[in-house]
Structure formats: structure tokens, C-alpha cells
N, C-alpha and C. Protein backbone atom coordinates (compact mmCIF):
# COMPACT_ATOMS: atom_id res chain seq x y z
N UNK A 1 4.10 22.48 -6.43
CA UNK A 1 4.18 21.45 -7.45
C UNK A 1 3.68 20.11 -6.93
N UNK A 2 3.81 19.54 -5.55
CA UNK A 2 3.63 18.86 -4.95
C UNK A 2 1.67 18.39 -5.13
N UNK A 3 1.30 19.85 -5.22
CA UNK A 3 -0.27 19.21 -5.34
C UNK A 3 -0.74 19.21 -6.68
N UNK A 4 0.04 19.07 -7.43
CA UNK A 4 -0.07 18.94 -8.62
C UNK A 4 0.58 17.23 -9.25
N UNK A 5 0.82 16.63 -8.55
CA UNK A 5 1.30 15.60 -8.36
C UNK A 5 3.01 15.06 -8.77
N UNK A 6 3.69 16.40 -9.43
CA UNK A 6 5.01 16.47 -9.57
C UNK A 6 5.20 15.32 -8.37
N UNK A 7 6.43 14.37 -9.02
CA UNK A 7 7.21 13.57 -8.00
C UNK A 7 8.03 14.57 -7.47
N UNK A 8 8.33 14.11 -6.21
CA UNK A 8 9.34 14.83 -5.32
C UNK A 8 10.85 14.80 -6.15
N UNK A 9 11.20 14.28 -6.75
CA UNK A 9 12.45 13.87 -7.73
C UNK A 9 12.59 15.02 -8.24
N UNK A 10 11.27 15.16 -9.39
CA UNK A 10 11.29 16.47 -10.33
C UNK A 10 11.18 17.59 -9.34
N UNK A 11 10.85 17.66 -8.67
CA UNK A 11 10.88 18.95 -7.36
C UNK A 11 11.95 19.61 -7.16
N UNK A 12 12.63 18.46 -6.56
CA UNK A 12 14.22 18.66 -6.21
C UNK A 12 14.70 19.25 -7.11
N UNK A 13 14.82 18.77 -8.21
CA UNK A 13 15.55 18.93 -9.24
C UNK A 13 15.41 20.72 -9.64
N UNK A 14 14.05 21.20 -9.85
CA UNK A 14 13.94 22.53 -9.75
C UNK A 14 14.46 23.61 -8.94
N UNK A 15 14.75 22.70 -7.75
CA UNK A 15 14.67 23.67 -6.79
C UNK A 15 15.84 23.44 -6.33
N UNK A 16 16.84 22.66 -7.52
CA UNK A 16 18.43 22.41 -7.43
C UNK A 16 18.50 21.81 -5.73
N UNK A 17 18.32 20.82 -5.30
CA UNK A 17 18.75 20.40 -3.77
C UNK A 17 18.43 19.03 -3.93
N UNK A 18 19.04 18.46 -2.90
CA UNK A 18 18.47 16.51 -3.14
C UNK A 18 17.36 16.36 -2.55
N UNK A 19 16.65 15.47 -2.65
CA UNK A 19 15.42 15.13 -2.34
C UNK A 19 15.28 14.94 -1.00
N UNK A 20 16.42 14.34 0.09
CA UNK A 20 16.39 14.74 1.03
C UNK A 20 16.59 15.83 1.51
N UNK A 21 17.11 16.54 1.16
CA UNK A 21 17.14 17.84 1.82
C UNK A 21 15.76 18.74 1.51
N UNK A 22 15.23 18.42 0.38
CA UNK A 22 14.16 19.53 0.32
C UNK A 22 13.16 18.63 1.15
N UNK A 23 12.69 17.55 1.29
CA UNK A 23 11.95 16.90 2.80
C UNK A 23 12.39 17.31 3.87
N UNK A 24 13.40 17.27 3.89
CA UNK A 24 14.12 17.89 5.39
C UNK A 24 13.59 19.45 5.53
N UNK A 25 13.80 20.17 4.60
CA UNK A 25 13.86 21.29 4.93
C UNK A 25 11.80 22.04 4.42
N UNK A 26 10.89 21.25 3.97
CA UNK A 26 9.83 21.43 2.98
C UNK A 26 9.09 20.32 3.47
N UNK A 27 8.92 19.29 3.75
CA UNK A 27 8.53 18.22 4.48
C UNK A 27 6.96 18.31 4.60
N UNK A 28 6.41 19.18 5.63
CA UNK A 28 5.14 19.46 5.82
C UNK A 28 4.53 20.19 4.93
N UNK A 29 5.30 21.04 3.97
CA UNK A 29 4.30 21.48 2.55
C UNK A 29 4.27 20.68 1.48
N UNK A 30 5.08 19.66 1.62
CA UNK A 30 4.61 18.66 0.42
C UNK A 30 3.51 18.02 0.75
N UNK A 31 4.13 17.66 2.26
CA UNK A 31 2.53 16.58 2.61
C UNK A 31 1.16 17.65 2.48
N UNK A 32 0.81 18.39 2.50
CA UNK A 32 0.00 19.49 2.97
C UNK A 32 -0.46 19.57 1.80
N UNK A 33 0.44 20.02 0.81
CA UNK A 33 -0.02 20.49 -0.76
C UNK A 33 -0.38 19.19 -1.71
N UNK A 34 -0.01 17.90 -1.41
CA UNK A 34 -0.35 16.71 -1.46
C UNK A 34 -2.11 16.57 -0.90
N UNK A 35 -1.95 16.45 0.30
CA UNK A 35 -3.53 16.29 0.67
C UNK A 35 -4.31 17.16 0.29
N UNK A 36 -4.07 18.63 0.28
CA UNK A 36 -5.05 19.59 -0.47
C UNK A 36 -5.87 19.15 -1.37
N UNK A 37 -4.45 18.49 -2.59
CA UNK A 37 -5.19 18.00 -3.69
C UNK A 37 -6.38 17.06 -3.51
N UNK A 38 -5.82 16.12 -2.79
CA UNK A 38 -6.07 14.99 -2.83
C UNK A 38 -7.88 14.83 -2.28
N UNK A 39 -8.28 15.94 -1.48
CA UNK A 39 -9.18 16.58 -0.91
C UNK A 39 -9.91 17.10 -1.73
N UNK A 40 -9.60 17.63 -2.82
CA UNK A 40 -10.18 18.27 -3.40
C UNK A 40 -10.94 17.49 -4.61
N UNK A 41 -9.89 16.74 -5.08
CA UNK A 41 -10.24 15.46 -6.57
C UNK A 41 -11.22 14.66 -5.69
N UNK A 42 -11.07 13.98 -4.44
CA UNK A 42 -11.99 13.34 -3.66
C UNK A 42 -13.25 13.88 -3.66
N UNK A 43 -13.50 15.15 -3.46
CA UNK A 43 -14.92 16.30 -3.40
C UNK A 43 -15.37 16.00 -4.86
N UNK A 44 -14.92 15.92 -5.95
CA UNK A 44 -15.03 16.12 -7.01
C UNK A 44 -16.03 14.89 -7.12
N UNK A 45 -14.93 13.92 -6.72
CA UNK A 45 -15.25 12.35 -7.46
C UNK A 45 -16.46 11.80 -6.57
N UNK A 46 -16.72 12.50 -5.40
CA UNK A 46 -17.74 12.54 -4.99
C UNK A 46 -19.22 12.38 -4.97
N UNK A 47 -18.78 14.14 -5.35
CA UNK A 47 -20.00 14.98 -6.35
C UNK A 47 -20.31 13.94 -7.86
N UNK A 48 -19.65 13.33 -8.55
CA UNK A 48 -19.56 12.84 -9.30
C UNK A 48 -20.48 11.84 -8.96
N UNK A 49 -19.92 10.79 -8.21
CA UNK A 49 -20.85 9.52 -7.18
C UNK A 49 -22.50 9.51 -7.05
N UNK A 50 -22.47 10.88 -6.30
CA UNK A 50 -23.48 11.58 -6.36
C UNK A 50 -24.60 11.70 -7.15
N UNK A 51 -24.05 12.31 -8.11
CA UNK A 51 -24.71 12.99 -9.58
C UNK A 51 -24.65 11.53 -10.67
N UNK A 52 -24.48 10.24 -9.93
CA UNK A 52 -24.76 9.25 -10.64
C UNK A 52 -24.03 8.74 -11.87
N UNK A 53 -23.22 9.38 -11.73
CA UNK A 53 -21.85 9.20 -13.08
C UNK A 53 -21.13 7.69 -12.54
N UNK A 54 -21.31 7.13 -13.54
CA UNK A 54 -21.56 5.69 -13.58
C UNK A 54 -19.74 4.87 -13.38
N UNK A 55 -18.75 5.60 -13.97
CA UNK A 55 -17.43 5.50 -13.82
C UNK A 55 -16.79 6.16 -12.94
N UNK A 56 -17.16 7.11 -12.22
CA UNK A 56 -17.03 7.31 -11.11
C UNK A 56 -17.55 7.04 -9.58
N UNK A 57 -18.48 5.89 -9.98
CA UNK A 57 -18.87 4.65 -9.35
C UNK A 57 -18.20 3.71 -8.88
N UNK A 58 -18.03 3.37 -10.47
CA UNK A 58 -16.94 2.13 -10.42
C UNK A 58 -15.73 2.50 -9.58
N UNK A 59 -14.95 3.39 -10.05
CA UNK A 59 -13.49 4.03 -9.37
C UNK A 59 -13.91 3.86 -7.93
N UNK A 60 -14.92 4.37 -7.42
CA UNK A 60 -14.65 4.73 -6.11
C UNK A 60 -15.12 3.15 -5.29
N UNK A 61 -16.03 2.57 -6.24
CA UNK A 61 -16.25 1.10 -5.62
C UNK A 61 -14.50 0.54 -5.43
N UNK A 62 -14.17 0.38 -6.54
CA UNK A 62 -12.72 -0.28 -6.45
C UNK A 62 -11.92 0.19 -5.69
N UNK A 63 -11.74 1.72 -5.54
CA UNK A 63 -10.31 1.85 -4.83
C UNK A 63 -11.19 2.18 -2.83
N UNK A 64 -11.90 2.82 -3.00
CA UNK A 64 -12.61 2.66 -1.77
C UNK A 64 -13.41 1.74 -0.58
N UNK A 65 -14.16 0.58 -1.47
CA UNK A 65 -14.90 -0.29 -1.04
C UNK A 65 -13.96 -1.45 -1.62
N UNK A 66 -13.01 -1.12 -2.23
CA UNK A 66 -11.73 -2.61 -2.10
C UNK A 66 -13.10 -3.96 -3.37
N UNK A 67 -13.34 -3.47 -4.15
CA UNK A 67 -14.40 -4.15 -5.15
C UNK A 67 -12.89 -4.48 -6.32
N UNK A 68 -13.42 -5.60 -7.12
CA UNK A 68 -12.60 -6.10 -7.92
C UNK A 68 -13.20 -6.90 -8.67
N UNK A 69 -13.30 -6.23 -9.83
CA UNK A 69 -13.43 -7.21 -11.69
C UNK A 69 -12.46 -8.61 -11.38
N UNK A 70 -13.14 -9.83 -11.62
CA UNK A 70 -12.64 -10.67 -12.06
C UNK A 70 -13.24 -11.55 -12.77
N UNK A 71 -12.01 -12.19 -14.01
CA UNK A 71 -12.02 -12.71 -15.07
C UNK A 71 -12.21 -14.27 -14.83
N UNK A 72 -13.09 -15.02 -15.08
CA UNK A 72 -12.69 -16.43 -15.18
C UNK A 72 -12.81 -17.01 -16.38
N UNK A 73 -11.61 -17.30 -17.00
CA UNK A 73 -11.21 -18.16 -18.64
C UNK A 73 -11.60 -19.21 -18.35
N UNK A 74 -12.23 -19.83 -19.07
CA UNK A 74 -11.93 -21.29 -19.22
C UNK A 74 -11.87 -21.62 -20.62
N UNK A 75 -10.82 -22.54 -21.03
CA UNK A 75 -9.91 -22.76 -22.13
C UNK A 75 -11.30 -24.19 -22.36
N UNK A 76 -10.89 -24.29 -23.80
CA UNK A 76 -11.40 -25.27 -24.57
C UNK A 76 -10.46 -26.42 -25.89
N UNK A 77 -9.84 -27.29 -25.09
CA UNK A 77 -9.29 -27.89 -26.18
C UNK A 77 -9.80 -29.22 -26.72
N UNK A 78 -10.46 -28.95 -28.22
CA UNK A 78 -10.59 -29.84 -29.03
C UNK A 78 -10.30 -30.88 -28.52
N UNK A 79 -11.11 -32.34 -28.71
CA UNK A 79 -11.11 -33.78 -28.30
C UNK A 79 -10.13 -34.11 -27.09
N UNK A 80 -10.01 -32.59 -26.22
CA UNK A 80 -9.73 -32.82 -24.74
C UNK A 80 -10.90 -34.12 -23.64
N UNK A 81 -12.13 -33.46 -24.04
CA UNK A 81 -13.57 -34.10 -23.38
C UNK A 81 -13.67 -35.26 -23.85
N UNK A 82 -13.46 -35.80 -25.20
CA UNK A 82 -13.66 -36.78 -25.60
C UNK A 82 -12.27 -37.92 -24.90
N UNK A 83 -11.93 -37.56 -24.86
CA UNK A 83 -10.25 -38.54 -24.83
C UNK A 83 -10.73 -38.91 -23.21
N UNK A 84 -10.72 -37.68 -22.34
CA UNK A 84 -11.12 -37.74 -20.89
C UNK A 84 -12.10 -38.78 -20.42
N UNK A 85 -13.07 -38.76 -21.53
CA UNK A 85 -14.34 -39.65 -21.46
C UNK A 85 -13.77 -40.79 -21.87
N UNK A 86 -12.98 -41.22 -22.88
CA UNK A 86 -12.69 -42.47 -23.44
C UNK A 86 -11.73 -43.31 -22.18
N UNK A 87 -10.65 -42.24 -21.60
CA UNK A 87 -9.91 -42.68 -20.71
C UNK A 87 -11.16 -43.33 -19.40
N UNK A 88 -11.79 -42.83 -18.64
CA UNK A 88 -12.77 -42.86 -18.07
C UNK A 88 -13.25 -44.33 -18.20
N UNK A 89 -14.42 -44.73 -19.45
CA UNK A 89 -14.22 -45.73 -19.75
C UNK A 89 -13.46 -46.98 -19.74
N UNK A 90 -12.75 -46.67 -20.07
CA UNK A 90 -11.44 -47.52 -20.19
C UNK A 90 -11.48 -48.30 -19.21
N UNK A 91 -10.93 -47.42 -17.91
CA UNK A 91 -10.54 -47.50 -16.17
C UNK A 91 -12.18 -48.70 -16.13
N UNK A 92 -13.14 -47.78 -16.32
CA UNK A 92 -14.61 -48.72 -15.85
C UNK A 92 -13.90 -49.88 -16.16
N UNK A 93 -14.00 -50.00 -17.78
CA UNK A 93 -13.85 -51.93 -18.13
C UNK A 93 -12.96 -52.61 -17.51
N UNK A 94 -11.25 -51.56 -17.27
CA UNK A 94 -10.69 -52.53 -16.08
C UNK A 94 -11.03 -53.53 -15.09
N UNK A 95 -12.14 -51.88 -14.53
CA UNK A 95 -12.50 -52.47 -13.16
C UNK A 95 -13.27 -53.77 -13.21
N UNK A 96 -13.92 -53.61 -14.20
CA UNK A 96 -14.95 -54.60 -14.49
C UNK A 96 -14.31 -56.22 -14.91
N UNK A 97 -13.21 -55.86 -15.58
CA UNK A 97 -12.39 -57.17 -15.89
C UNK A 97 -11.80 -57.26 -14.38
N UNK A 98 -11.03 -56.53 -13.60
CA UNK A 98 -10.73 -57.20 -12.59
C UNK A 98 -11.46 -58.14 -11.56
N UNK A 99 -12.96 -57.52 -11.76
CA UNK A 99 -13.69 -58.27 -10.79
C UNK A 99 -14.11 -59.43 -11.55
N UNK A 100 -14.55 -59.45 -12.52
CA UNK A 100 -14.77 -60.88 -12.93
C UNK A 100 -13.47 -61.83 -13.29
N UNK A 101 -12.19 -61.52 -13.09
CA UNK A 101 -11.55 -62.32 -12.92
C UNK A 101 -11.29 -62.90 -11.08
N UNK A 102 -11.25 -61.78 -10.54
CA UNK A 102 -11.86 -62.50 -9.07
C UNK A 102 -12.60 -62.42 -8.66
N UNK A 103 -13.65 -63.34 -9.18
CA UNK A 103 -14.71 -63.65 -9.21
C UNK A 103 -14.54 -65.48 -9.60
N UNK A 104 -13.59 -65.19 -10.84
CA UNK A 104 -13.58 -66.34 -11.08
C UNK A 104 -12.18 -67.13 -10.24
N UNK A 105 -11.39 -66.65 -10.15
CA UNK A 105 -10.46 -66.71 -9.40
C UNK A 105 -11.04 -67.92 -7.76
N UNK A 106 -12.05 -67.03 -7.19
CA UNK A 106 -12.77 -67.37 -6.14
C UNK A 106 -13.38 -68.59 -6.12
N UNK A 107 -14.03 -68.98 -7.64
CA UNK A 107 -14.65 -70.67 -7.90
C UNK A 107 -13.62 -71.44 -8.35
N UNK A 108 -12.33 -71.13 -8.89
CA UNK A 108 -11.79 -72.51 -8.74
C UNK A 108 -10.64 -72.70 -7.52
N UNK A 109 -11.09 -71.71 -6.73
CA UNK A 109 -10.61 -72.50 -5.29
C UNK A 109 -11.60 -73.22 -4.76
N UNK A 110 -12.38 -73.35 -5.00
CA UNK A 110 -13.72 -73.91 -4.32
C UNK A 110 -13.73 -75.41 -5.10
């Protein structure tokens, strides 16, 4: 059952014993009947690779070569840009009033 990918849980349970005990006592045929499979779907997905099957590309890029889809959102809120820009502005004319007040500041110490 094991290479069939049954959890060890449902195993037990068949075979009436706790899950430790049937590891204890079964241990190396789970692992065994585990990799069989696992050997075998691998050959498959392979052959698949192979034979140019385009999603079995992908799969094996991702889980093999560690490859990863990613998403980048970028959100858009209405008279966000505009406000940003107005604020922006703003700051300029500050700056601009601050210096011409010391500026002037500077001639009537003089």
C-alpha cells in the first residue's frame, strides 16, 4: 500500500497495529515500496521531459531545478499619482519660499 502512496496512518489501521509498531516491525518495506514508486513515476516523468511534453517540463523545472512562477501586482489607485505629484510640488514651493525668505533675511542684516 505504501507504494501506492497510502499514508502510513491508513496502513496501520488495516493492518489493525499502531503506526509505530508497524515501522518498527515493516520499516524497510515501506521505505522500499515508497521508493519503488517513486522510481518509477520519476522514469515516467522523464520519458515525458523527453518526449517534450511541455507540463512535464514545467513540473520537473520546479520541483527539480528549484524554478518558481512569480507574480508581481502592482495596484493602481485612482488620483493616488496625482495627489503624490501635487504633494511633491507643494514641498518644491516650500523650498523655494524658504530660500527667498533667507535670502531676504540675509539683506536686512546688511
Amino acid at each position: 500500500m505504501s507504494q501506492y502512496g497510502v499514508p502510513q496512518e491508513d496502513i496501520a489501521a488495516v493492518i489493525e497495529v499502531s503506526v509505530e509498531t508497524m515501522v518498527k516491525l515493516y520499516g524497510a518495506e515501506l521505505r522500499k515500496g515508497k521508493a519503488m514508486t517513486n522510481a518509477k513515476v520519476g522514469e515516467r516523468l522523464f520519458k515525458k521531459c523527453e518526449d517534450g511534453d511541455t507540463t512535464a517540463l514545467i513540473f520537473w523545472a520546479k520541483t527539480q531545478m528549484k524554478w518558481k512562477e512569480t507574480q508581481r501586482v502592482e495596484t493602481y489607485t485612482p488620483g493616488v499619482a496625482e495627489f503624490e505629484q501635487k504633494a511633491l510640488d507643494a514641498r518644491d514651493r516650500l523650498l523655494e519660499l524658504r530660500a527667498e525668505r533667507a535670502g531676504q533675511a540675509s539683506r536686512k542684516k546688511r
